[in-house]
Each structure stands twice: as structure tokens, then as C-alpha cells.
PDB file of N, CA and C in Angstrom:
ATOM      1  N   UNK A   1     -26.137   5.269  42.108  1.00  0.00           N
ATOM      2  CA  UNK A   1     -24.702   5.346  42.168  1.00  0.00           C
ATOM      3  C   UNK A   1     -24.239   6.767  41.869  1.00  0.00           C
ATOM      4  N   UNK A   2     -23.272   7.311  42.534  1.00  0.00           N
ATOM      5  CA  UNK A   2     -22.531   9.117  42.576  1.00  0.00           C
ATOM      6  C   UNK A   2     -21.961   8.876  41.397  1.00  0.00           C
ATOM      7  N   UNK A   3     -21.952   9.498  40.516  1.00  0.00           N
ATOM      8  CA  UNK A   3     -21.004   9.887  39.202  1.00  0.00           C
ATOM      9  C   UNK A   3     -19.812  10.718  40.098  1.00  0.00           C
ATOM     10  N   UNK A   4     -18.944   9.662  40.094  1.00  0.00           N
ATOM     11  CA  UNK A   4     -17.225  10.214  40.247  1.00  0.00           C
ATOM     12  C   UNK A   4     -16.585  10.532  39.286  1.00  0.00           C
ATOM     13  N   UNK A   5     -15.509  11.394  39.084  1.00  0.00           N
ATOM     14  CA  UNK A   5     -14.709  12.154  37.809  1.00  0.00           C
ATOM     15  C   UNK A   5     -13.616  11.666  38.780  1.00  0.00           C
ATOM     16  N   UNK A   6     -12.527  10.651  37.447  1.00  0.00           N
ATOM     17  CA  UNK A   6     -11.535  10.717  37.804  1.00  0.00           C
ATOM     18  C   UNK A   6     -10.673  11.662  37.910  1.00  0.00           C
ATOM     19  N   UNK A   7      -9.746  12.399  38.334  1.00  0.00           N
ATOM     20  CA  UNK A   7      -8.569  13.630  38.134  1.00  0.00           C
ATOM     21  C   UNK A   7      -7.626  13.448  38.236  1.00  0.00           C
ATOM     22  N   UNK A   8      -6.333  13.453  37.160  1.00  0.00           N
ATOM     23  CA  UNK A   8      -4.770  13.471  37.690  1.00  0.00           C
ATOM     24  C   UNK A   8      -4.292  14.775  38.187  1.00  0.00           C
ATOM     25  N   UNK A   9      -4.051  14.151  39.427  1.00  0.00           N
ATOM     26  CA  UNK A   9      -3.388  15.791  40.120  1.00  0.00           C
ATOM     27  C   UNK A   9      -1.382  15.824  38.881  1.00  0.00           C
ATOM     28  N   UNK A  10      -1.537  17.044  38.794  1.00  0.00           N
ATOM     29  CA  UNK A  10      -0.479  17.616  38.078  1.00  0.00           C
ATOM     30  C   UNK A  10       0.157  18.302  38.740  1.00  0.00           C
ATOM     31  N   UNK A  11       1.425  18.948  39.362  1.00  0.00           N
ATOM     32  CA  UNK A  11       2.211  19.896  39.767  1.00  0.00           C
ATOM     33  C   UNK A  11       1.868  21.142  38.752  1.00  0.00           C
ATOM     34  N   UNK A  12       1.565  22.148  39.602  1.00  0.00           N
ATOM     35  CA  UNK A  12       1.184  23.684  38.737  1.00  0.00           C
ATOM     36  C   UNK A  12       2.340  23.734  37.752  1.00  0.00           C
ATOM     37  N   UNK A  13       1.882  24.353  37.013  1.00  0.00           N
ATOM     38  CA  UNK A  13       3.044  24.868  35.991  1.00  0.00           C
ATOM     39  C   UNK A  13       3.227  26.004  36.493  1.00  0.00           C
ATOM     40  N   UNK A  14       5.005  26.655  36.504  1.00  0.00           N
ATOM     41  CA  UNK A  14       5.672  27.543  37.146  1.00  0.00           C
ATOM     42  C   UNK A  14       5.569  27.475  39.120  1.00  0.00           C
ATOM     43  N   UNK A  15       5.358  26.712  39.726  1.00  0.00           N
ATOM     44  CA  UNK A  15       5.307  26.388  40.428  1.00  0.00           C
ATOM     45  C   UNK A  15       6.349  27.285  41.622  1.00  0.00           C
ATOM     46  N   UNK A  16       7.913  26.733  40.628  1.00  0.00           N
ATOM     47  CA  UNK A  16       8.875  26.929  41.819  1.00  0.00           C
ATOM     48  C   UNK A  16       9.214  28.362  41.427  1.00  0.00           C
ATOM     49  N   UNK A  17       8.808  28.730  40.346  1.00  0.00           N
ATOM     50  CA  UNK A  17       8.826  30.335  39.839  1.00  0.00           C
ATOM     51  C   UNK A  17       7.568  31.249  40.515  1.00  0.00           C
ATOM     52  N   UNK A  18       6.648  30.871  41.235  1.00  0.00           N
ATOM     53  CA  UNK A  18       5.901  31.485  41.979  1.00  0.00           C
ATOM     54  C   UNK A  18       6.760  31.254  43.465  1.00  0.00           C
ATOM     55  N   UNK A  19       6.998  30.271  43.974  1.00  0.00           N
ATOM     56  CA  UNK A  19       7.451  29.798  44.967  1.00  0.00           C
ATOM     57  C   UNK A  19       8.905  31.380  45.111  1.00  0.00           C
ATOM     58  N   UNK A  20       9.534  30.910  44.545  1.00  0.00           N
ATOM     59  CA  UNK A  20      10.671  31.644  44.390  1.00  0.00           C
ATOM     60  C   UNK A  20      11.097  33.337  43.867  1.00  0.00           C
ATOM     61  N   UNK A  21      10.040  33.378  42.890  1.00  0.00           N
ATOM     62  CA  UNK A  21      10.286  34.757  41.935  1.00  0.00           C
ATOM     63  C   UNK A  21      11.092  34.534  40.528  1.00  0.00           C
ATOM     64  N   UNK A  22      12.045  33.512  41.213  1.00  0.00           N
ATOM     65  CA  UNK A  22      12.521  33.440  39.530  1.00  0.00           C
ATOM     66  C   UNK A  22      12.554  32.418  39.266  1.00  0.00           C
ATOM     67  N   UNK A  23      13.359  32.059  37.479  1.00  0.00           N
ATOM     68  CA  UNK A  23      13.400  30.977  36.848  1.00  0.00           C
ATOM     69  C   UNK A  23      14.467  30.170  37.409  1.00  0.00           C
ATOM     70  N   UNK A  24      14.510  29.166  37.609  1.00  0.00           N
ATOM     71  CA  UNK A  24      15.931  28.212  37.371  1.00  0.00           C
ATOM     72  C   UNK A  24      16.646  28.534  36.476  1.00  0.00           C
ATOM     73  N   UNK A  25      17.486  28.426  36.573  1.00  0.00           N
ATOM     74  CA  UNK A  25      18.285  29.133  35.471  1.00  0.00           C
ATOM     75  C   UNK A  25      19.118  28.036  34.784  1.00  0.00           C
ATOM     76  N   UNK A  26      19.208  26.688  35.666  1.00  0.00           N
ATOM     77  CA  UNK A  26      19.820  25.306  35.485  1.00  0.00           C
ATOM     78  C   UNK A  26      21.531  25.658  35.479  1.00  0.00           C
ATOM     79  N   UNK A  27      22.594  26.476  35.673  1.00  0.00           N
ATOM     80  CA  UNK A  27      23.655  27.043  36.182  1.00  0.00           C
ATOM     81  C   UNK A  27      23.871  27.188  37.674  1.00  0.00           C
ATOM     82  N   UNK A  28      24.776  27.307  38.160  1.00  0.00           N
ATOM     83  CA  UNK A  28      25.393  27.790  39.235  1.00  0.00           C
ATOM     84  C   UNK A  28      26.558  27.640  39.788  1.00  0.00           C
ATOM     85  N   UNK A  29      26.985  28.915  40.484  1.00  0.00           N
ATOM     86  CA  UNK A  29      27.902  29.538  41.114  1.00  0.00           C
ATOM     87  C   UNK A  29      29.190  28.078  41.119  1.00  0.00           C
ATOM     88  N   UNK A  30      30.398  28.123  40.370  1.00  0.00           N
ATOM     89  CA  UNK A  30      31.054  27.052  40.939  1.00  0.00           C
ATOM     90  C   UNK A  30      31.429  27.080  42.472  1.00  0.00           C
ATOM     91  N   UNK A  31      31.363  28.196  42.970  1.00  0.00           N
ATOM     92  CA  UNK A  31      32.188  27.908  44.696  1.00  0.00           C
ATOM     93  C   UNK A  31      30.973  27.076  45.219  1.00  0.00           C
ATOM     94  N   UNK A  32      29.820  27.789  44.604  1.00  0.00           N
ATOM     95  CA  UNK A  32      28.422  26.922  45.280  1.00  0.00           C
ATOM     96  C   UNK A  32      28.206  25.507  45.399  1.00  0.00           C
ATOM     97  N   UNK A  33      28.912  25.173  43.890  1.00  0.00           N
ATOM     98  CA  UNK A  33      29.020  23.678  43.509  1.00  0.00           C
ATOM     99  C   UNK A  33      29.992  22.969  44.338  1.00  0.00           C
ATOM    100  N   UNK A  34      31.384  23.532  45.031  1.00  0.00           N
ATOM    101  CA  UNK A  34      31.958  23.264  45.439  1.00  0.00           C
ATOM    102  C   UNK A  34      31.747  22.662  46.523  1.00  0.00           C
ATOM    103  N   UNK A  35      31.146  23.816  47.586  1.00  0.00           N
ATOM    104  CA  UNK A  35      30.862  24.131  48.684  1.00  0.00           C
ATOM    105  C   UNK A  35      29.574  22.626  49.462  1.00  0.00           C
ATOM    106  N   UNK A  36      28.671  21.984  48.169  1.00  0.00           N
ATOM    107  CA  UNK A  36      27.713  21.582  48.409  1.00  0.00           C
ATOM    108  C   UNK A  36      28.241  19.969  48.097  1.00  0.00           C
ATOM    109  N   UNK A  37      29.324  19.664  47.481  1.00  0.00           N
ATOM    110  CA  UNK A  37      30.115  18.539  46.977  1.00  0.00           C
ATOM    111  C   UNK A  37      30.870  18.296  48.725  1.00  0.00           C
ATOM    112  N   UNK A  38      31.524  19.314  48.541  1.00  0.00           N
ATOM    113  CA  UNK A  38      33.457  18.823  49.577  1.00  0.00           C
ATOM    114  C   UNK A  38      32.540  18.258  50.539  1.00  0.00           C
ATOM    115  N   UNK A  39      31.555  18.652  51.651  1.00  0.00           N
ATOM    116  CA  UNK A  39      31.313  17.751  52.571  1.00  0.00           C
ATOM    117  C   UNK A  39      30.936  16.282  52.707  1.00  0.00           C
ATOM    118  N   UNK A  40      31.106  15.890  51.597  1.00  0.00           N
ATOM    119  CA  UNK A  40      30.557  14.595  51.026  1.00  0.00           C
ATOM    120  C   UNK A  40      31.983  14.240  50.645  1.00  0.00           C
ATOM    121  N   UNK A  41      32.430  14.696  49.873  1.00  0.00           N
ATOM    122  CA  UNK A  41      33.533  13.781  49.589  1.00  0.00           C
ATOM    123  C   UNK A  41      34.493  13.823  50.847  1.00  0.00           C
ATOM    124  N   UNK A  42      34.818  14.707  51.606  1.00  0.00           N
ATOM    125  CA  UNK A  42      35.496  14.499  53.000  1.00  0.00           C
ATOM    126  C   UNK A  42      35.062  13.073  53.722  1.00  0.00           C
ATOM    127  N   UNK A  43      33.940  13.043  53.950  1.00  0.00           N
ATOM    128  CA  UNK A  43      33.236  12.144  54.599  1.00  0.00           C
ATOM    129  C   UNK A  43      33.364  10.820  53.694  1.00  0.00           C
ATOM    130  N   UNK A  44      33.032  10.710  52.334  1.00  0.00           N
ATOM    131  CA  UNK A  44      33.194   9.652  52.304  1.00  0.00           C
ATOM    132  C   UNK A  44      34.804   9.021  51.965  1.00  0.00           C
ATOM    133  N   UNK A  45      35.581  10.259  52.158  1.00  0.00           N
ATOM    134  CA  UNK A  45      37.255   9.986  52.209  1.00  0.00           C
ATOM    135  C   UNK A  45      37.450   9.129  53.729  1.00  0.00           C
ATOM    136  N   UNK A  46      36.774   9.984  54.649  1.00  0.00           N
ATOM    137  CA  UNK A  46      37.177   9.095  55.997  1.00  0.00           C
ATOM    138  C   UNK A  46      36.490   8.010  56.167  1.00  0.00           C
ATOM    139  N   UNK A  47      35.592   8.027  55.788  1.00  0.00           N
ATOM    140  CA  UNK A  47      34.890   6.556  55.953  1.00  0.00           C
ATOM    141  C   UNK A  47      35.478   5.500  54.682  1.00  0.00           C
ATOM    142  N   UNK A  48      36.202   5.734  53.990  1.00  0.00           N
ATOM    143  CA  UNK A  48      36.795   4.632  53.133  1.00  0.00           C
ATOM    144  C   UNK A  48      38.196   4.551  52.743  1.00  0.00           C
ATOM    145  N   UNK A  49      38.591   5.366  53.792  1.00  0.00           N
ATOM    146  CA  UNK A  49      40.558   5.709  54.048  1.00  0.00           C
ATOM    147  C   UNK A  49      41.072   5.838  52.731  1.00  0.00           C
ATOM    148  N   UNK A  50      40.662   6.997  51.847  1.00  0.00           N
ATOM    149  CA  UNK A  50      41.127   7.112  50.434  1.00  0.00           C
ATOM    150  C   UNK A  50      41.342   8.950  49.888  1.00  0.00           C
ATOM    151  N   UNK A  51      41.678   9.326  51.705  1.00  0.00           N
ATOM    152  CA  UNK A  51      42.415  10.735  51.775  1.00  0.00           C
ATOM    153  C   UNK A  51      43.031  11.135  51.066  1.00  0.00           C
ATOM    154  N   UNK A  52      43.794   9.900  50.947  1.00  0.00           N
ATOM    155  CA  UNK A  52      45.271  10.577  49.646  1.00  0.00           C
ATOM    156  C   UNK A  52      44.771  10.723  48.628  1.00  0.00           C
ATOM    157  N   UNK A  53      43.882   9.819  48.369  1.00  0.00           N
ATOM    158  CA  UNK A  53      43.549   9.969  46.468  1.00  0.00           C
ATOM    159  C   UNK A  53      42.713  10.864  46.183  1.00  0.00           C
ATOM    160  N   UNK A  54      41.761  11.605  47.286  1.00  0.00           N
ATOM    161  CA  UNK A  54      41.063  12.562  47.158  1.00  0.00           C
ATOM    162  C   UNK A  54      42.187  14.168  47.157  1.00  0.00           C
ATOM    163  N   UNK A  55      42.955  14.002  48.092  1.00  0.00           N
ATOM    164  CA  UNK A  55      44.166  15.016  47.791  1.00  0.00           C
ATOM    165  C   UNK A  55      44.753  15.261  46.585  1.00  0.00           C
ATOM    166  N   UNK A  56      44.981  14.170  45.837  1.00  0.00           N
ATOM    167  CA  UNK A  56      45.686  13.844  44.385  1.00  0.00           C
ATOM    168  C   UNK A  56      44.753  14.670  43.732  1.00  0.00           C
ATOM    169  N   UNK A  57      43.357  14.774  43.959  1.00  0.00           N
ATOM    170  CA  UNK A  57      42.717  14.558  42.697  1.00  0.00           C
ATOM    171  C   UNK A  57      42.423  16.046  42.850  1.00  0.00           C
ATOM    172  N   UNK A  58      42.170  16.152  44.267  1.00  0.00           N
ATOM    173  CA  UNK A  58      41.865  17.601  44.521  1.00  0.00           C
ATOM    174  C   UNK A  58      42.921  18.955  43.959  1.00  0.00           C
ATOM    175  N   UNK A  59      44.276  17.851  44.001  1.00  0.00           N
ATOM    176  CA  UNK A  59      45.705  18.948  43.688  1.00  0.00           C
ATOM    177  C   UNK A  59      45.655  19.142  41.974  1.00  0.00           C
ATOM    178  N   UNK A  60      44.857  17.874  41.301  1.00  0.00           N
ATOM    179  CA  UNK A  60      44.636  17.760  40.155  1.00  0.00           C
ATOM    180  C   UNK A  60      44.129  18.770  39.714  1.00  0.00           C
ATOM    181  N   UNK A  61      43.022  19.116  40.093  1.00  0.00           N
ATOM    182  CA  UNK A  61      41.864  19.884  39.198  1.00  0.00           C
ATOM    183  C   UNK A  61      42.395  21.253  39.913  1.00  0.00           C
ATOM    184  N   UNK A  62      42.653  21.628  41.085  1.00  0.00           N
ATOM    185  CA  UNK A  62      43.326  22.799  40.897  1.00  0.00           C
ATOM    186  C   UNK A  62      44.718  23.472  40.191  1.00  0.00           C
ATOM    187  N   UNK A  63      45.198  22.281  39.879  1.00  0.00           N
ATOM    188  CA  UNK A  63      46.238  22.752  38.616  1.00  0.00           C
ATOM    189  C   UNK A  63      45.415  22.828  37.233  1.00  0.00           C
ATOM    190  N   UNK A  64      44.523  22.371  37.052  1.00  0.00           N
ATOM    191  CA  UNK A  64      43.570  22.177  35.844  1.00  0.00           C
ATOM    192  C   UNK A  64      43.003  23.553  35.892  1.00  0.00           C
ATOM    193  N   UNK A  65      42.574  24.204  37.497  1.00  0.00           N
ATOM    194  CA  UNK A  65      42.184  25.959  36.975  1.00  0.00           C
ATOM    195  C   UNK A  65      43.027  26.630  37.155  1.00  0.00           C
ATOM    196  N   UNK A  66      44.280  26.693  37.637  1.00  0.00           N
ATOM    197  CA  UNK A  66      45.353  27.633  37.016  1.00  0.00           C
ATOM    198  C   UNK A  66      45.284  28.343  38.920  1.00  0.00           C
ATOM    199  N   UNK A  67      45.172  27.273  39.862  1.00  0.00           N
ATOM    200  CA  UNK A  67      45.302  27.831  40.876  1.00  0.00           C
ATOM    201  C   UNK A  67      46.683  27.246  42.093  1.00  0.00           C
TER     202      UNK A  67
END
């Protein structure tokens, strides 16, 4: 009988920091955050006819940053 060695494959450590160059930094850019949200909530405004309340909320939080 072959003597098999079990092995747990592991994801490298620093992985996406080789991949990339840098660290995650776990932050980012609010327009970025923005930008990667609104197409989703558009969409799921038209697909559940709740335009207005996404307007409300949208008029909300831009009075909330002083815009």
C-alpha cells in the first residue's frame, strides 16, 4: 500500500498583496462607494416601483452631508 500524506491546501498568506502590491487598507473612496451601490439601487427602484422613496432617501442623506 502507497503511504499518502494528507494536505490542507491553505490560501498563501499575503496573497492579494503580491497579487496587487499593496495592502487592503479595508477603507474607501466614498464616491467609489457610491458609484458601486447607485446601480443597484436604481435597478432595484424600477423593478419594485419605490422611485420615490429612494429619492426621499437619496434627498435625505444629501442634506445629512451638507450638499
Amino acid at each position: 500500500m502507497a503511504n499518502t500524506v494528507s494536505r490542507t491546501v491553505r490560501p498563501m498568506r499575503g496573497s492579494r498583496i503580491a497579487a496587487f502590491g499593496t495592502r487592503p487598507s479595508g477603507t474607501r473612496h466614498p464616491l467609489v462607494a457610491a458609484a458601486m451601490v447607485l446601480p443597484l439601487a436604481v435597478l432595484l427602484a424600477l423593478l419594485f416601483g419605490g422611485f420615490d422613496a429612494v429619492a426621499t432617501q437619496a434627498s435625505s442623506v444629501a442634506g445629512l452631508m451638507g450638499r
